[in-house]
N, C-alpha and C. Protein backbone atom coordinates (compact mmCIF):
# COMPACT_ATOMS: atom_id res chain seq x y z
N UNK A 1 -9.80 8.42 52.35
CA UNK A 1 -8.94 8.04 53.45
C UNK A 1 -8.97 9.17 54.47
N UNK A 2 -9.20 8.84 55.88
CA UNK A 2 -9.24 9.80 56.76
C UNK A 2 -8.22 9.81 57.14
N UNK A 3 -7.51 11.19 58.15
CA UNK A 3 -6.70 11.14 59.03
C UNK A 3 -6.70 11.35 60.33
N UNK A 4 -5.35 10.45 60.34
CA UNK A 4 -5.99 10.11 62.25
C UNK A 4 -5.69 11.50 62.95
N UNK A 5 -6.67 11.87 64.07
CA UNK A 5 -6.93 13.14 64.99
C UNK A 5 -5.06 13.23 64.95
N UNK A 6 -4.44 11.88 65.72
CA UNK A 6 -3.12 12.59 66.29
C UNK A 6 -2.11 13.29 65.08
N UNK A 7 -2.81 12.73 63.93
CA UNK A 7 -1.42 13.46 62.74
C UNK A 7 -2.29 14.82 62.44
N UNK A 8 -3.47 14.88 62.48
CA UNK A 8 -3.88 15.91 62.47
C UNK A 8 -3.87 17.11 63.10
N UNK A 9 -2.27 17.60 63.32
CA UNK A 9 -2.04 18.53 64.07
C UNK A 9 -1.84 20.33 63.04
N UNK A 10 -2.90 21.75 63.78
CA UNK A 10 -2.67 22.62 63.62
C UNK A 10 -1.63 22.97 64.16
N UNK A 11 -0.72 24.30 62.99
CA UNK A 11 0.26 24.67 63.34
C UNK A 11 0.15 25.91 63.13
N UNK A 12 0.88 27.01 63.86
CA UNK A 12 0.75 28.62 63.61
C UNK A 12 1.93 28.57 62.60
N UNK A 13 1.66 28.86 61.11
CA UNK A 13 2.89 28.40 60.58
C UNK A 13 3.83 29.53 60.56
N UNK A 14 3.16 31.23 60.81
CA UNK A 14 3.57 32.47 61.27
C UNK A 14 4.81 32.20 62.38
N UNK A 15 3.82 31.79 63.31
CA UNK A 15 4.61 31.62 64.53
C UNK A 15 5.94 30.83 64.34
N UNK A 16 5.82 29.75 63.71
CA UNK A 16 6.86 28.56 63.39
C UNK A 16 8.17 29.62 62.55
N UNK A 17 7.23 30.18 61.32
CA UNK A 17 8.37 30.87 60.91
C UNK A 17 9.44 32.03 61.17
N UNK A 18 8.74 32.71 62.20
CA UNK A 18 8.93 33.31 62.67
C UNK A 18 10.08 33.29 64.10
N UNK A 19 9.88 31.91 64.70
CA UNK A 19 10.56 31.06 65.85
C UNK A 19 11.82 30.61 65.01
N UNK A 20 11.64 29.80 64.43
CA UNK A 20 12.13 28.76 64.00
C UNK A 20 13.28 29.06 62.88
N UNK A 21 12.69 30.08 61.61
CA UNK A 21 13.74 30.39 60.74
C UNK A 21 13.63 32.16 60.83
N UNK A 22 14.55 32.43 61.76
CA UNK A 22 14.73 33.94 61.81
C UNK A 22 15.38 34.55 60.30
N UNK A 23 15.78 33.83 59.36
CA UNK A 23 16.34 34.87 58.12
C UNK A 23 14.81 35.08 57.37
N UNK A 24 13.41 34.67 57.49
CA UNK A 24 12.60 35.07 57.21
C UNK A 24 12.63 36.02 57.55
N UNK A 25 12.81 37.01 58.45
CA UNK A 25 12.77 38.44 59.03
C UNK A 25 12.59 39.23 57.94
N UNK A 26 14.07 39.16 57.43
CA UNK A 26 14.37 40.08 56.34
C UNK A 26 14.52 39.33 54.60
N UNK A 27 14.30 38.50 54.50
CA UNK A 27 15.06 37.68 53.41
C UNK A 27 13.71 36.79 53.27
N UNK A 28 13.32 36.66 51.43
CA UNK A 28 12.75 35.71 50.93
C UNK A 28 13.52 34.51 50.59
N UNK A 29 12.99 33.43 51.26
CA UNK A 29 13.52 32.11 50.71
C UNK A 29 13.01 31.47 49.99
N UNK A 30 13.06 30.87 48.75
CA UNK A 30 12.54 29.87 47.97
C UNK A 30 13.50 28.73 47.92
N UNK A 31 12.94 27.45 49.18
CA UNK A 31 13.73 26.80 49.08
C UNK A 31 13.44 25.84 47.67
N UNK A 32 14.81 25.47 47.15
CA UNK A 32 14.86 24.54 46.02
C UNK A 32 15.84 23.30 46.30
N UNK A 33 15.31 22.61 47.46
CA UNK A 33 16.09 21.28 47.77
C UNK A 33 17.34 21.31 47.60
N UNK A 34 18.30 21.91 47.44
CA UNK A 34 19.45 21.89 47.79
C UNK A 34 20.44 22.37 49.09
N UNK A 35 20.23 24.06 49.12
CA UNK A 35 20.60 24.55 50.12
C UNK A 35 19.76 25.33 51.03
N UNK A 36 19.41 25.20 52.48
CA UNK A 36 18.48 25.50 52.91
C UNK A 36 18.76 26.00 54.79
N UNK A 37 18.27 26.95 55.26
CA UNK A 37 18.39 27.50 56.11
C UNK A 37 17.75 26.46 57.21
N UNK A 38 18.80 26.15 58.16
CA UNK A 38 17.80 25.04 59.11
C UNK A 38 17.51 25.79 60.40
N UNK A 39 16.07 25.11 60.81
CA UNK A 39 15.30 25.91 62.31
C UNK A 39 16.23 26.02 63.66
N UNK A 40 15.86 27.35 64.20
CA UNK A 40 16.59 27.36 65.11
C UNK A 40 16.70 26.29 65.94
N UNK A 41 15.86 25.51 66.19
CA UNK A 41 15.81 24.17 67.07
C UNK A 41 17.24 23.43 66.59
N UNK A 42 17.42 23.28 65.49
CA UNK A 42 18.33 23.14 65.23
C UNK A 42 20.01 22.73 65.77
N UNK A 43 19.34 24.55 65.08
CA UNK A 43 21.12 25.12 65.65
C UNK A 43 21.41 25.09 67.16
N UNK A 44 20.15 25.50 67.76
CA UNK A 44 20.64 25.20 69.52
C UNK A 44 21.05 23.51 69.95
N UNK A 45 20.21 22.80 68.97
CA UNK A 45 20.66 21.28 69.24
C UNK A 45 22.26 21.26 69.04
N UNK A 46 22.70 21.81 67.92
CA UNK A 46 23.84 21.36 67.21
C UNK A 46 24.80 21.75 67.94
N UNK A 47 24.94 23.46 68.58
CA UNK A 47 25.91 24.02 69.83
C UNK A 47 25.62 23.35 71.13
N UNK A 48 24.79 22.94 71.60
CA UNK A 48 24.84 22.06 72.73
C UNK A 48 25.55 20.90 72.75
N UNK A 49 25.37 19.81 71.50
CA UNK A 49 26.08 19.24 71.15
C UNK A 49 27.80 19.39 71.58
N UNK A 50 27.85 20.70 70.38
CA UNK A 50 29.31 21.16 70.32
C UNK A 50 29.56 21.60 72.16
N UNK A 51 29.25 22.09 72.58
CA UNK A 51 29.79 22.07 74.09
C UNK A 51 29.65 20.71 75.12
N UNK A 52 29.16 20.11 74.49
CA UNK A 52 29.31 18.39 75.19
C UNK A 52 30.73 18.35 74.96
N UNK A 53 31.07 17.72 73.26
CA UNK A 53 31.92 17.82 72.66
C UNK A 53 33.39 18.66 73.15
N UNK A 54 33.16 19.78 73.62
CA UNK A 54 34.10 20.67 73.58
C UNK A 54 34.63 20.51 75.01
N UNK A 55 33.55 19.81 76.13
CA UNK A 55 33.89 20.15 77.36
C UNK A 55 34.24 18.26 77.80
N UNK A 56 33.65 17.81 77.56
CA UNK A 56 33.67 16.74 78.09
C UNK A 56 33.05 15.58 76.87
N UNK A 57 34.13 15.29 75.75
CA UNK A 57 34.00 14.65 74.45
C UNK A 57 33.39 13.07 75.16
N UNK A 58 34.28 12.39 75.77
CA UNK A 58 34.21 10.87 75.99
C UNK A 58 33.24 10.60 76.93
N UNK A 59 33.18 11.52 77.94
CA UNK A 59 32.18 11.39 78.55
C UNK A 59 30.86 11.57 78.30
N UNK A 60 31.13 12.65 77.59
CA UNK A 60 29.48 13.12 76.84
C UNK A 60 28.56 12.16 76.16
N UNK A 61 29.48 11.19 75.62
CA UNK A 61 28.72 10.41 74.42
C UNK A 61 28.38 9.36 75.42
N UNK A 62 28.33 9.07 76.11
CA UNK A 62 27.18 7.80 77.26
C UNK A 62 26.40 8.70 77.93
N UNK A 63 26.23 10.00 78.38
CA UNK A 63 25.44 10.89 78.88
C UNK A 63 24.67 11.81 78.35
N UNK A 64 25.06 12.13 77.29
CA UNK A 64 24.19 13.08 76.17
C UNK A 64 23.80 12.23 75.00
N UNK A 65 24.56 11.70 74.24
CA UNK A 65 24.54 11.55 72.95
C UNK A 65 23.90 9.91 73.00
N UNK A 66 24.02 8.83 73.92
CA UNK A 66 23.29 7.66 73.62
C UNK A 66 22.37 7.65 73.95
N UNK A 67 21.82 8.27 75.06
CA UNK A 67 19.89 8.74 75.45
C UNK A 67 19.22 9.64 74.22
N UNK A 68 20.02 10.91 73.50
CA UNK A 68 18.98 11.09 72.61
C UNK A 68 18.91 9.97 71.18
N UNK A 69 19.97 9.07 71.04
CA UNK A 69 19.97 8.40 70.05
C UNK A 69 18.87 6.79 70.53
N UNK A 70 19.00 6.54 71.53
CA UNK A 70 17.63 5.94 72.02
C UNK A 70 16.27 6.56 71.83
N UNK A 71 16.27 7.86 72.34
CA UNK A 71 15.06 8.59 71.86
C UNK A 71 14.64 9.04 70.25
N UNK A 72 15.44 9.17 69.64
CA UNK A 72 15.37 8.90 68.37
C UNK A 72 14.82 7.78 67.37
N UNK A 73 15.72 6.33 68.35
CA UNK A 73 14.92 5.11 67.70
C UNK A 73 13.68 4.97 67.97
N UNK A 74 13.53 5.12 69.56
CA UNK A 74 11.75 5.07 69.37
C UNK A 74 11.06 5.92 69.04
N UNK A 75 11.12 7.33 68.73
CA UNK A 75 10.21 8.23 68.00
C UNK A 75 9.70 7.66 66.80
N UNK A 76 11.03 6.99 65.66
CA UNK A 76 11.15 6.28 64.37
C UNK A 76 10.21 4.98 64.70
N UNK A 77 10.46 3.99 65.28
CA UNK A 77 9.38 3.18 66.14
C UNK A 77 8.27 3.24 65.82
N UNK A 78 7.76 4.23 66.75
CA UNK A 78 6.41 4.68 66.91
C UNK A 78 6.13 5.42 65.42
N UNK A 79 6.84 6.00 64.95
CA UNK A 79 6.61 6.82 63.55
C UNK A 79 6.24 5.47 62.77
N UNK A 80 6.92 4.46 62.36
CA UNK A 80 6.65 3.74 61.56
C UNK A 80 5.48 2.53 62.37
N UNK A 81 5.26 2.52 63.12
CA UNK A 81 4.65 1.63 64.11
C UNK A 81 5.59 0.17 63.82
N UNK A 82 6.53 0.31 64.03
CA UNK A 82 7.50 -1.07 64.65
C UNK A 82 6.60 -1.83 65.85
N UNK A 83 7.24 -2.98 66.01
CA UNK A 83 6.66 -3.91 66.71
C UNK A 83 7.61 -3.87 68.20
N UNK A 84 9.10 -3.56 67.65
CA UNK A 84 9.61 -3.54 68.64
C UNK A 84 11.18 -2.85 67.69
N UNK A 85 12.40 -2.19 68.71
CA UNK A 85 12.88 -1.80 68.28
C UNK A 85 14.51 -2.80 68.29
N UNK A 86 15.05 -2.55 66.93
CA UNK A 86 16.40 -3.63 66.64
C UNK A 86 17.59 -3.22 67.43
């Protein structure tokens, strides 16, 4: 079974770890599916969030929060190759 060019993506996994989970710095992780350090992408998602939230709750959620949850369904979409989305 081949794989297709587009899933076939190189990654600097240095770089990634390095970006992405800063307690690699100093600290070995062996993750074991339970508790696990998540990528900074993350956490900046999650405080942006929280300052939607914090500044403008009711409003936020038709301006922030239902465009990325649209963008979400079709990533999943296209991830699964849907025909169209429910």
């Amino acid at each position: 079974m081949s794989v297709s060019p587009s899933v076939a993506v190189r990654y600097d996994v240095e770089a990634l770890r390095r970006t992405q989970f800063p307690i690699t710095q100093d600290t070995v992780y062996l993750n074991h599916a339970a508790v696990s350090p998540i990528p900074q992408r993350t956490f900046d998602a999650m405080q942006e969030a929280n300052k939607v939230l914090l500044l403008n709750p009711s409003g936020g959620y038709e301006t922030w929060f239902m465009p990325r949850l649209a963008a979400l369904h079709e990533a999943i979409r296209q991830l699964i190759n849907a025909a169209q989305r429910r």
